[in-house]
C-alpha atoms as a PDB file:
ATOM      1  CA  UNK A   1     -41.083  67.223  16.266  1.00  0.00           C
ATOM      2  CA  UNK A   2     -44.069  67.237  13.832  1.00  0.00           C
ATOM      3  CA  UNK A   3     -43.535  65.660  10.310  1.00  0.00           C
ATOM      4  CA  UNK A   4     -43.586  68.845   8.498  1.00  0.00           C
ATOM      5  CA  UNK A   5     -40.783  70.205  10.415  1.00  0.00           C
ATOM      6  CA  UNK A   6     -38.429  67.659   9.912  1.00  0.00           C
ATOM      7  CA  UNK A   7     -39.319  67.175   6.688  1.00  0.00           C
ATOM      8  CA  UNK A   8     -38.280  71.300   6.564  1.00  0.00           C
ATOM      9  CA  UNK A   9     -35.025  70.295   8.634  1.00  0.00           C
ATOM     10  CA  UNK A  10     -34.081  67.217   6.101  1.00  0.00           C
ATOM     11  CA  UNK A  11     -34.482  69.480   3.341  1.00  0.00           C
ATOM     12  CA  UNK A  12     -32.532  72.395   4.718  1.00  0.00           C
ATOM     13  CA  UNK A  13     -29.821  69.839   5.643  1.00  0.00           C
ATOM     14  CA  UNK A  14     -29.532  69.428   2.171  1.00  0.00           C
ATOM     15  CA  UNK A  15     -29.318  72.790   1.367  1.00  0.00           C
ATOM     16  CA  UNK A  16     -26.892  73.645   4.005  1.00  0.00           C
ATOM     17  CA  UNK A  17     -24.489  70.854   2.744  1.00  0.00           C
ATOM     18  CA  UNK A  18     -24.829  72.357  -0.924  1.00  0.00           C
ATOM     19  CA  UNK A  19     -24.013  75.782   0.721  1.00  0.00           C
ATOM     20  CA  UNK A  20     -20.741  74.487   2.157  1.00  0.00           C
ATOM     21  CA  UNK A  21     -19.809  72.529  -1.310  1.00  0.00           C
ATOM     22  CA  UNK A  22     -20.319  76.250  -3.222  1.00  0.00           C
ATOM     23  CA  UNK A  23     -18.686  78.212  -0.988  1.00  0.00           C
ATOM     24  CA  UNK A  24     -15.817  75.863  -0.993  1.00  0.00           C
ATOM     25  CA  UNK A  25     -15.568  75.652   3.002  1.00  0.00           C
ATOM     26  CA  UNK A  26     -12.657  73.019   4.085  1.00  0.00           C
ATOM     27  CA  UNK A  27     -12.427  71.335   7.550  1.00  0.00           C
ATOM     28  CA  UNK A  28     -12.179  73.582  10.138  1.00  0.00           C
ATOM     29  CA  UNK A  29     -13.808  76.019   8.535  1.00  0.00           C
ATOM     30  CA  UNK A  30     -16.706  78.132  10.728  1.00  0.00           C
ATOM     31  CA  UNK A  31     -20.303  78.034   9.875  1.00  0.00           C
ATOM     32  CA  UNK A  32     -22.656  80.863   9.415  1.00  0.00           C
ATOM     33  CA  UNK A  33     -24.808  81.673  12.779  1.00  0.00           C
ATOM     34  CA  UNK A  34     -28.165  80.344  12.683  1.00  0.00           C
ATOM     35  CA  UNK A  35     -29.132  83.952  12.988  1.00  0.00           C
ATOM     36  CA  UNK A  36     -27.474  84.497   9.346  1.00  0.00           C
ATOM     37  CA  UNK A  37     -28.133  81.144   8.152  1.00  0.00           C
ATOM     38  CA  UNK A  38     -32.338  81.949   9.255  1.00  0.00           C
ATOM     39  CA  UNK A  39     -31.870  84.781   6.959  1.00  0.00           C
ATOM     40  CA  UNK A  40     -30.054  83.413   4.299  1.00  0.00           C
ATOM     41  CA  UNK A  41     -32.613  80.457   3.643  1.00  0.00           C
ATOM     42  CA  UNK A  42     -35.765  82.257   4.722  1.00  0.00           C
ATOM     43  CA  UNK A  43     -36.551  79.579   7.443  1.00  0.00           C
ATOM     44  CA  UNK A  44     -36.896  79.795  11.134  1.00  0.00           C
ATOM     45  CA  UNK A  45     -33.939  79.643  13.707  1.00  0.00           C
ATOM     46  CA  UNK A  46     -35.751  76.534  15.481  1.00  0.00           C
ATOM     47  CA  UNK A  47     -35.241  74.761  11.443  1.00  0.00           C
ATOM     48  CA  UNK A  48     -32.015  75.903  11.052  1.00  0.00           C
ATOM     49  CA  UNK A  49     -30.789  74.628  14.954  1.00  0.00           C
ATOM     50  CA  UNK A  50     -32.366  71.375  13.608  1.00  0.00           C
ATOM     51  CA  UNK A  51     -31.061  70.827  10.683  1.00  0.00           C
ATOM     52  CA  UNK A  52     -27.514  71.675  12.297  1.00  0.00           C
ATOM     53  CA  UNK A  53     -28.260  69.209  14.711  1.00  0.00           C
ATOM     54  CA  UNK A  54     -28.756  66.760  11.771  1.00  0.00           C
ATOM     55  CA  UNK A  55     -25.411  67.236  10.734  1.00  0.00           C
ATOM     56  CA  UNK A  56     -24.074  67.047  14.285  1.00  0.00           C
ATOM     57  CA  UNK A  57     -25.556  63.853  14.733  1.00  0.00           C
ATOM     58  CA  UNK A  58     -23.571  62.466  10.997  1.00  0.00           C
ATOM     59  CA  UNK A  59     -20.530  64.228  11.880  1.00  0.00           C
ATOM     60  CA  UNK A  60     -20.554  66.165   9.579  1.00  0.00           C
ATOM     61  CA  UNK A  61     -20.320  69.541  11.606  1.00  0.00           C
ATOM     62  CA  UNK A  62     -18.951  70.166  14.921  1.00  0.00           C
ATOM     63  CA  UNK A  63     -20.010  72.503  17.917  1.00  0.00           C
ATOM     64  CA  UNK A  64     -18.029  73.863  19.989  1.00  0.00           C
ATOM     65  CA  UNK A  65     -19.278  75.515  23.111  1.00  0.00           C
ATOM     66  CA  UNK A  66     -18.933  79.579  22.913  1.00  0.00           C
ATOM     67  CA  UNK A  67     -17.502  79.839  19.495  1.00  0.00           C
ATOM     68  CA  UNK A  68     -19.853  78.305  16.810  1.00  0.00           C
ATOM     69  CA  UNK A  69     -19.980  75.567  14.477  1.00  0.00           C
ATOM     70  CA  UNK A  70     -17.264  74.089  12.440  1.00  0.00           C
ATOM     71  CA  UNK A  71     -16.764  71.978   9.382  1.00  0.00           C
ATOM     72  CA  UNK A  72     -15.650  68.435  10.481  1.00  0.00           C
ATOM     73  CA  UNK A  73     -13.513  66.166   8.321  1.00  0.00           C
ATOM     74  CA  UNK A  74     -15.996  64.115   7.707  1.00  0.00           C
ATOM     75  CA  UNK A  75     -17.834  67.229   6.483  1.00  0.00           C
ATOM     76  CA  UNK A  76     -15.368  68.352   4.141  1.00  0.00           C
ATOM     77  CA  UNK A  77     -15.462  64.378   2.732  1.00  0.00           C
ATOM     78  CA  UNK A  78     -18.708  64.343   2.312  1.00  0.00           C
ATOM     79  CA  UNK A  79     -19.041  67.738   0.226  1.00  0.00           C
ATOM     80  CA  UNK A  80     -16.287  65.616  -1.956  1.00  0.00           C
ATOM     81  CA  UNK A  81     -16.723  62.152  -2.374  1.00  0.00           C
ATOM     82  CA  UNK A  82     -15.885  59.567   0.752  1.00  0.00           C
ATOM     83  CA  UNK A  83     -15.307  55.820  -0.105  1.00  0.00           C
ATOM     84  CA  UNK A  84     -17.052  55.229   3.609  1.00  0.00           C
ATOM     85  CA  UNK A  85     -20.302  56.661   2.098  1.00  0.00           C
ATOM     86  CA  UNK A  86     -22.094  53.791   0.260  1.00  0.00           C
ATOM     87  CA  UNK A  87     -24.311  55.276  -2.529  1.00  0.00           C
ATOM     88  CA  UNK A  88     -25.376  54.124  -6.221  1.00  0.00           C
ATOM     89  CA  UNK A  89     -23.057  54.566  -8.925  1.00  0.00           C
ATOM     90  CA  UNK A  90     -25.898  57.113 -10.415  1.00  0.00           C
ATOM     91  CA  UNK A  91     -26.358  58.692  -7.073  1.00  0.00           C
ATOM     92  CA  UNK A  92     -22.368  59.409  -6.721  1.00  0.00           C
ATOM     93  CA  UNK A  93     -22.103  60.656 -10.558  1.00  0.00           C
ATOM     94  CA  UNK A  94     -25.333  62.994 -10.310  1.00  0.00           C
ATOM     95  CA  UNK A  95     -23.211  64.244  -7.023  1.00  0.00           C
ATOM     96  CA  UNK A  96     -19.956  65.025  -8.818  1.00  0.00           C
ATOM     97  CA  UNK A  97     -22.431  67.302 -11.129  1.00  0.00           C
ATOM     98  CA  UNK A  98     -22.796  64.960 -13.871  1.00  0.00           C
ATOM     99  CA  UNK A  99     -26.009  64.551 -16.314  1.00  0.00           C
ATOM    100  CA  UNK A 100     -25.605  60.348 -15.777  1.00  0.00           C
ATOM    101  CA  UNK A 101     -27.163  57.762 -18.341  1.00  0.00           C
ATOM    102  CA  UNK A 102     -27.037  54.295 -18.020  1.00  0.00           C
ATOM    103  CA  UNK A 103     -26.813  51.728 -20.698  1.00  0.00           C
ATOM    104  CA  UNK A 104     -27.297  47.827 -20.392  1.00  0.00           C
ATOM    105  CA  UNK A 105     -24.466  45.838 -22.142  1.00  0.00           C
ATOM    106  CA  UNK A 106     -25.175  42.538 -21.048  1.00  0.00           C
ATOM    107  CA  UNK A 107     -27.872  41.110 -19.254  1.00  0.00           C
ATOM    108  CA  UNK A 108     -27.452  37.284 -18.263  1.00  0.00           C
ATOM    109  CA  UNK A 109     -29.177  34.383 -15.883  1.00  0.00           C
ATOM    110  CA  UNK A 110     -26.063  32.364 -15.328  1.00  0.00           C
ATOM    111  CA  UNK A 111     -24.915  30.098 -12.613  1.00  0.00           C
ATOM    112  CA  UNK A 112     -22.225  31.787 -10.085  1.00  0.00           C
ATOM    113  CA  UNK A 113     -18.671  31.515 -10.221  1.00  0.00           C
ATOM    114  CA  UNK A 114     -16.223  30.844  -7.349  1.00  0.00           C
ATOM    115  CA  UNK A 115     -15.551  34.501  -7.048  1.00  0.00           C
ATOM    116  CA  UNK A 116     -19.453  35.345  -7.114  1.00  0.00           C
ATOM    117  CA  UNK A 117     -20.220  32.444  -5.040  1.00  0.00           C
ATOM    118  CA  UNK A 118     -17.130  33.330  -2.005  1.00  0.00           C
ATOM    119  CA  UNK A 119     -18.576  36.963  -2.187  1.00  0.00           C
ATOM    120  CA  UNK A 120     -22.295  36.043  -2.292  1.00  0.00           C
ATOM    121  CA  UNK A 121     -21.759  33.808   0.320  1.00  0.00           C
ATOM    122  CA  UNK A 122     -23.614  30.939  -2.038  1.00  0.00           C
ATOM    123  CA  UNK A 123     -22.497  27.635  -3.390  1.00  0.00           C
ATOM    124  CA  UNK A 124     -20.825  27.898  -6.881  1.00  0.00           C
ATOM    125  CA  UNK A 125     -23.106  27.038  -9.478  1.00  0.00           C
ATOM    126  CA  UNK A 126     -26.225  28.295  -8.328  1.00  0.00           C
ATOM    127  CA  UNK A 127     -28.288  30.972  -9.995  1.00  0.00           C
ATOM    128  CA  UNK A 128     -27.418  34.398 -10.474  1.00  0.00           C
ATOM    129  CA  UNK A 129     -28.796  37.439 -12.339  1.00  0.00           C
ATOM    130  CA  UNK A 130     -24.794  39.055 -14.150  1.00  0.00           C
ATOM    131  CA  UNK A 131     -25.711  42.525 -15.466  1.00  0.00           C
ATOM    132  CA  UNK A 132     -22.942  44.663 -17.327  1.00  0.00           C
ATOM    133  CA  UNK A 133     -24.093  48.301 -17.356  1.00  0.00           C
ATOM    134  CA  UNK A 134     -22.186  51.741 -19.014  1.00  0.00           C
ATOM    135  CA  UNK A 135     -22.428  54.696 -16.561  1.00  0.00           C
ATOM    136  CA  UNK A 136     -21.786  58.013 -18.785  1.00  0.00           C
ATOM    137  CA  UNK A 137     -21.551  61.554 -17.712  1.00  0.00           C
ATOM    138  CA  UNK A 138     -22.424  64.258 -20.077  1.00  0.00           C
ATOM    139  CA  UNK A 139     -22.275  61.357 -22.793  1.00  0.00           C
ATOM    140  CA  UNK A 140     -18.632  60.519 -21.420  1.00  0.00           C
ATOM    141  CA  UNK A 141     -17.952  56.807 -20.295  1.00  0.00           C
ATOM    142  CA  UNK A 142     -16.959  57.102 -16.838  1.00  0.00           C
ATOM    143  CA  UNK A 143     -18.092  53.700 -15.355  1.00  0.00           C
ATOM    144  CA  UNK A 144     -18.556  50.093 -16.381  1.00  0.00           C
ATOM    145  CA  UNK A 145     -20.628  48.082 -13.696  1.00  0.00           C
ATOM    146  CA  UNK A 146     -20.456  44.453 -13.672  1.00  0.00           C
ATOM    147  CA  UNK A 147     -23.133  43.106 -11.086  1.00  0.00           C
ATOM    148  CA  UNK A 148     -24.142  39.501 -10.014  1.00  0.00           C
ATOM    149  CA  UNK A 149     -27.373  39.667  -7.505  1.00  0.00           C
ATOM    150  CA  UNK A 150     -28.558  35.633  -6.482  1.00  0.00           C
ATOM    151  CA  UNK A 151     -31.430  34.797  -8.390  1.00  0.00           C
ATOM    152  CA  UNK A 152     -33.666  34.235  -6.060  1.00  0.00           C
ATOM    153  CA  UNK A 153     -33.506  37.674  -4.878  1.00  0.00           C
ATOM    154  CA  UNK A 154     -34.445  39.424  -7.851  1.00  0.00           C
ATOM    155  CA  UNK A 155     -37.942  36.895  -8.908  1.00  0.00           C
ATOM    156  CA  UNK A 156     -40.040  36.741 -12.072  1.00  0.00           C
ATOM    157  CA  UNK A 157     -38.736  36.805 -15.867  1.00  0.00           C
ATOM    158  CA  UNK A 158     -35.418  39.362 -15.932  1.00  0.00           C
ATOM    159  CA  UNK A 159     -37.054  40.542 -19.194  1.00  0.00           C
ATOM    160  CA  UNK A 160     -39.819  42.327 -17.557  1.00  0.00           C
ATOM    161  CA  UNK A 161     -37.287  44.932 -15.768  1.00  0.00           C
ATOM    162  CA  UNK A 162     -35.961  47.925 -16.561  1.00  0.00           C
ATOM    163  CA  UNK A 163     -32.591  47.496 -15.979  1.00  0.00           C
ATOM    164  CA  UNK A 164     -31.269  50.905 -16.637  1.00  0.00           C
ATOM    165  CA  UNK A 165     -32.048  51.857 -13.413  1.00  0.00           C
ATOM    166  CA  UNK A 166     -31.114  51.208  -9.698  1.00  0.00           C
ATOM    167  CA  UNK A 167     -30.367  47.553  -8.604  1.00  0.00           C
ATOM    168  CA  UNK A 168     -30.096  48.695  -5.131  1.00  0.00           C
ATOM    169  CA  UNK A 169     -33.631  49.891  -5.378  1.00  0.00           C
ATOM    170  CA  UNK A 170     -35.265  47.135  -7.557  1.00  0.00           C
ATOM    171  CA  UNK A 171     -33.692  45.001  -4.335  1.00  0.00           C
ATOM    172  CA  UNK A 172     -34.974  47.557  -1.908  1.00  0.00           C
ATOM    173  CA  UNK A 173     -38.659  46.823  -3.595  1.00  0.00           C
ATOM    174  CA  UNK A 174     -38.552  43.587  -2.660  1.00  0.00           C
ATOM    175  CA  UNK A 175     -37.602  43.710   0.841  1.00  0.00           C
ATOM    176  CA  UNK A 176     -33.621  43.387   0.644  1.00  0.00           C
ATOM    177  CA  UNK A 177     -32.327  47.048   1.647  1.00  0.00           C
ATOM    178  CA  UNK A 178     -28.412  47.603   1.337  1.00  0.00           C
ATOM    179  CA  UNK A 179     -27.244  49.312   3.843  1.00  0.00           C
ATOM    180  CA  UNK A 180     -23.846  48.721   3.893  1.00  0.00           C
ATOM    181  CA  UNK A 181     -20.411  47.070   1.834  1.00  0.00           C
ATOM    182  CA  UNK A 182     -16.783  45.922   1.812  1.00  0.00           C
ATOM    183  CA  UNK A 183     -15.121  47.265  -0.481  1.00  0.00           C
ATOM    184  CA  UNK A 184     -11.537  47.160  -2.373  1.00  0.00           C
ATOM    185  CA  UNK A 185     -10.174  49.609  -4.725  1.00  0.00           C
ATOM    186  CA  UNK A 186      -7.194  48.589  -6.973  1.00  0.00           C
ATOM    187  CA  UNK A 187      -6.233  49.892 -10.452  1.00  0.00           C
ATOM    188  CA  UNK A 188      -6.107  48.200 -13.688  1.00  0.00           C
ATOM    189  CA  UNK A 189      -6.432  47.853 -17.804  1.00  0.00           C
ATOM    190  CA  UNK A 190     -10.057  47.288 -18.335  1.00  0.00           C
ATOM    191  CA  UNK A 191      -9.690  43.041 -18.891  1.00  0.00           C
ATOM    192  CA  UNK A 192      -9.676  42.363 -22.356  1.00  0.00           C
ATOM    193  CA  UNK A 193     -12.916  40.427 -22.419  1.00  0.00           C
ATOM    194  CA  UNK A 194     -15.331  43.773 -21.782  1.00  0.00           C
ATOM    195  CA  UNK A 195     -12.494  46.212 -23.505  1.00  0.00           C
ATOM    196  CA  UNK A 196     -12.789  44.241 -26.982  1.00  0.00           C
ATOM    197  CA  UNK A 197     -16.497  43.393 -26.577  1.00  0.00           C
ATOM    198  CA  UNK A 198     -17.742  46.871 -25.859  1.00  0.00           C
ATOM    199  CA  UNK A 199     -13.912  49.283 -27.389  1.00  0.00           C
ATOM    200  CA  UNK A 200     -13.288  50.192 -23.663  1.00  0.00           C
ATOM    201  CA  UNK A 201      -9.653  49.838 -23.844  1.00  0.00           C
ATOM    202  CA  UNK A 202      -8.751  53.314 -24.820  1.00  0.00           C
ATOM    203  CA  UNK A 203      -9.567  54.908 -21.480  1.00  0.00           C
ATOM    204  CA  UNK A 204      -7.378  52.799 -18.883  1.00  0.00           C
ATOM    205  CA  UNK A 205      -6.353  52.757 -16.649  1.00  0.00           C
ATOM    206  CA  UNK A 206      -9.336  52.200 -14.597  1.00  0.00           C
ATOM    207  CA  UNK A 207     -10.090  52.347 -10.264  1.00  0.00           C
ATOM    208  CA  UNK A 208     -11.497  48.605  -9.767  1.00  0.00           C
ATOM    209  CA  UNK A 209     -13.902  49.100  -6.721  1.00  0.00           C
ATOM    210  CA  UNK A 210     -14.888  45.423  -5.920  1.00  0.00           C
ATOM    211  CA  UNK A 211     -17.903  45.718  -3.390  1.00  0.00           C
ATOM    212  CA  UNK A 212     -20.198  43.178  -1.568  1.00  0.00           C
ATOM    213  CA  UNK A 213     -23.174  44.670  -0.071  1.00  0.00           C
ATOM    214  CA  UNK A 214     -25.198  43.762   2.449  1.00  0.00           C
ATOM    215  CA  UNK A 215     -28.947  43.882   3.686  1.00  0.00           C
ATOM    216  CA  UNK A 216     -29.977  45.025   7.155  1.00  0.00           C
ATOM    217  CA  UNK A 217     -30.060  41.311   8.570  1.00  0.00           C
ATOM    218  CA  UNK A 218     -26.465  40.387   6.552  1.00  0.00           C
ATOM    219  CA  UNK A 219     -27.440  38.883   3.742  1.00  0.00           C
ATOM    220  CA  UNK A 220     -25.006  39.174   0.902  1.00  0.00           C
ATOM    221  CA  UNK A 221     -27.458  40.627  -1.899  1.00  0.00           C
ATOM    222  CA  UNK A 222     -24.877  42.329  -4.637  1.00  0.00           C
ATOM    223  CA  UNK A 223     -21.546  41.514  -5.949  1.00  0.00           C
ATOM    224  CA  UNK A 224     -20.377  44.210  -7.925  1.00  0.00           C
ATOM    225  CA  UNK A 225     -17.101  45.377  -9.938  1.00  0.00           C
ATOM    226  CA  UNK A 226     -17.301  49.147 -10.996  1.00  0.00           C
ATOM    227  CA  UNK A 227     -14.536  50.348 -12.919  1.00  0.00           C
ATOM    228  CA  UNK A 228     -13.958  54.035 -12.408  1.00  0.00           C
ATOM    229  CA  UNK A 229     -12.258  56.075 -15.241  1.00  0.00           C
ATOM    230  CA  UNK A 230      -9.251  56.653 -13.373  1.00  0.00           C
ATOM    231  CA  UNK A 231      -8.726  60.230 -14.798  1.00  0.00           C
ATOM    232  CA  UNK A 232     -12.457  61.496 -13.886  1.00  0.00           C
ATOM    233  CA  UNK A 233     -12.925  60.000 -10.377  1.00  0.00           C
ATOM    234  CA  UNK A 234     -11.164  59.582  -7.682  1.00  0.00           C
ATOM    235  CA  UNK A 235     -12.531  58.653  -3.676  1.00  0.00           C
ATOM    236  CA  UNK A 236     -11.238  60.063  -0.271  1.00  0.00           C
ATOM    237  CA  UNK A 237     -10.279  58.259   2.927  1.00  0.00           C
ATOM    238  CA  UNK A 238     -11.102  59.547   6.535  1.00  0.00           C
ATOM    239  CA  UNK A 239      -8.351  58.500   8.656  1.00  0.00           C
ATOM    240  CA  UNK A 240      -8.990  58.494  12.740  1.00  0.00           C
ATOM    241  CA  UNK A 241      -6.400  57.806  15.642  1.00  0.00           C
END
């Protein structure tokens, strides 16, 4: 397949998975033919079959032989949002529809804790970069991120970054790609150390997601604890036999 066609078939996967979140299709739900969806999108039916494919090959849609394509239920999870998807907290807000901006509360070089350390996989007390950011949506606080990368990860003075932005790209940069977590997902009051500090306490309860992710070759790169308003966001589960 030449580059510009499956850059055309990436795109229209997009597109097809924005269709399906509009039209409010469910699991089990049949597709358009690629005859209608050629139409529709004013692209070939060789683009469309691929892009189909691409969402075959993720699960998201199913074929079955002699009567079409389906919505799966991972489909219908991923048009909401799936806790098995890992994504930035900026990536999952812009996806719920919201205008996200991201302000840095606290920005430290510290030396790890046991927690840190036990999730990091590093001895306690060595160096760690502890950022505490405030995720809005449409100027609404929505999420409070408190992340610890090891310091030797993230190099050169912390006060030449912009740390507004993606962590999991500033590690990508340097050659530490996340490509996957554990996670846990409790719920709690906001503990009193951030909700005095920073007047958080009036929105709990709060979804705790407690996540270490992890590079490519395992290595433990980001501890983070993202409290979720509890009233704005909420996660789905795919359960299989």
């Amino acid at each position: 397949m030449s580059e510009v066609h499956a850059s055309t078939a990436e795109r229209l996967r997009g597109e097809l998975l924005a269709m399906i979140a509009e039209r409010g299709l469910v699991a089990g739900d049949q597709l358009p033919t690629e005859q209608a969806l050629s139409a529709h999108f004013g692209v070939s039916r060789a683009t469309v079959r691929e892009a189909l494919r691409l969402l075959e090959q993720d699960g998201s849609v199913r074929a079955v032989q002699g009567k079409g394509r389906f919505l799966s239920a991972v489909g219908d999870l991923r048009v909401e949002r799936p806790v098995t998807r890992y994504e930035s907290i900026t990536d999952m807000l812009e996806g719920l529809g919201y205008s996200v901006t991201n302000a840095v509360l606290d920005l430290q070089e510290a030396s790890a804790d046991d927690t840190e350390a036990a999730a990091l996989g590093i001895p306690a007390g060595d160096d760690v970069i502890r950022i505490t950011r405030l995720r809005c949506g449409d100027e609404r606080p929505l999420v409070v991120s408190v992340d610890t990368v090891p310091r030797n990860l993230l190099p050169g003075p912390i006060g030449h970054r912009g740390w507004s932005g993606s962590l999991t790209h500033a590690l990508k940069i340097q050659g530490h790609e996340i490509v996957s977590s554990l996670a846990r997902i409790s719920s709690v009051m906001m503990p009193a150390e951030l909700a005095d500090r920073f007047g958080l306490g009036e929105y709990d309860p709060w979804l705790l997601v407690t996540e270490t992710c992890m590079t490519v070759d395992g290595t433990r790169a980001l501890f983070a604890k993202d409290y979720h308003r509890g009233e704005d966001i909420a996660f789905n589960v795919l359960r299989r036999a």
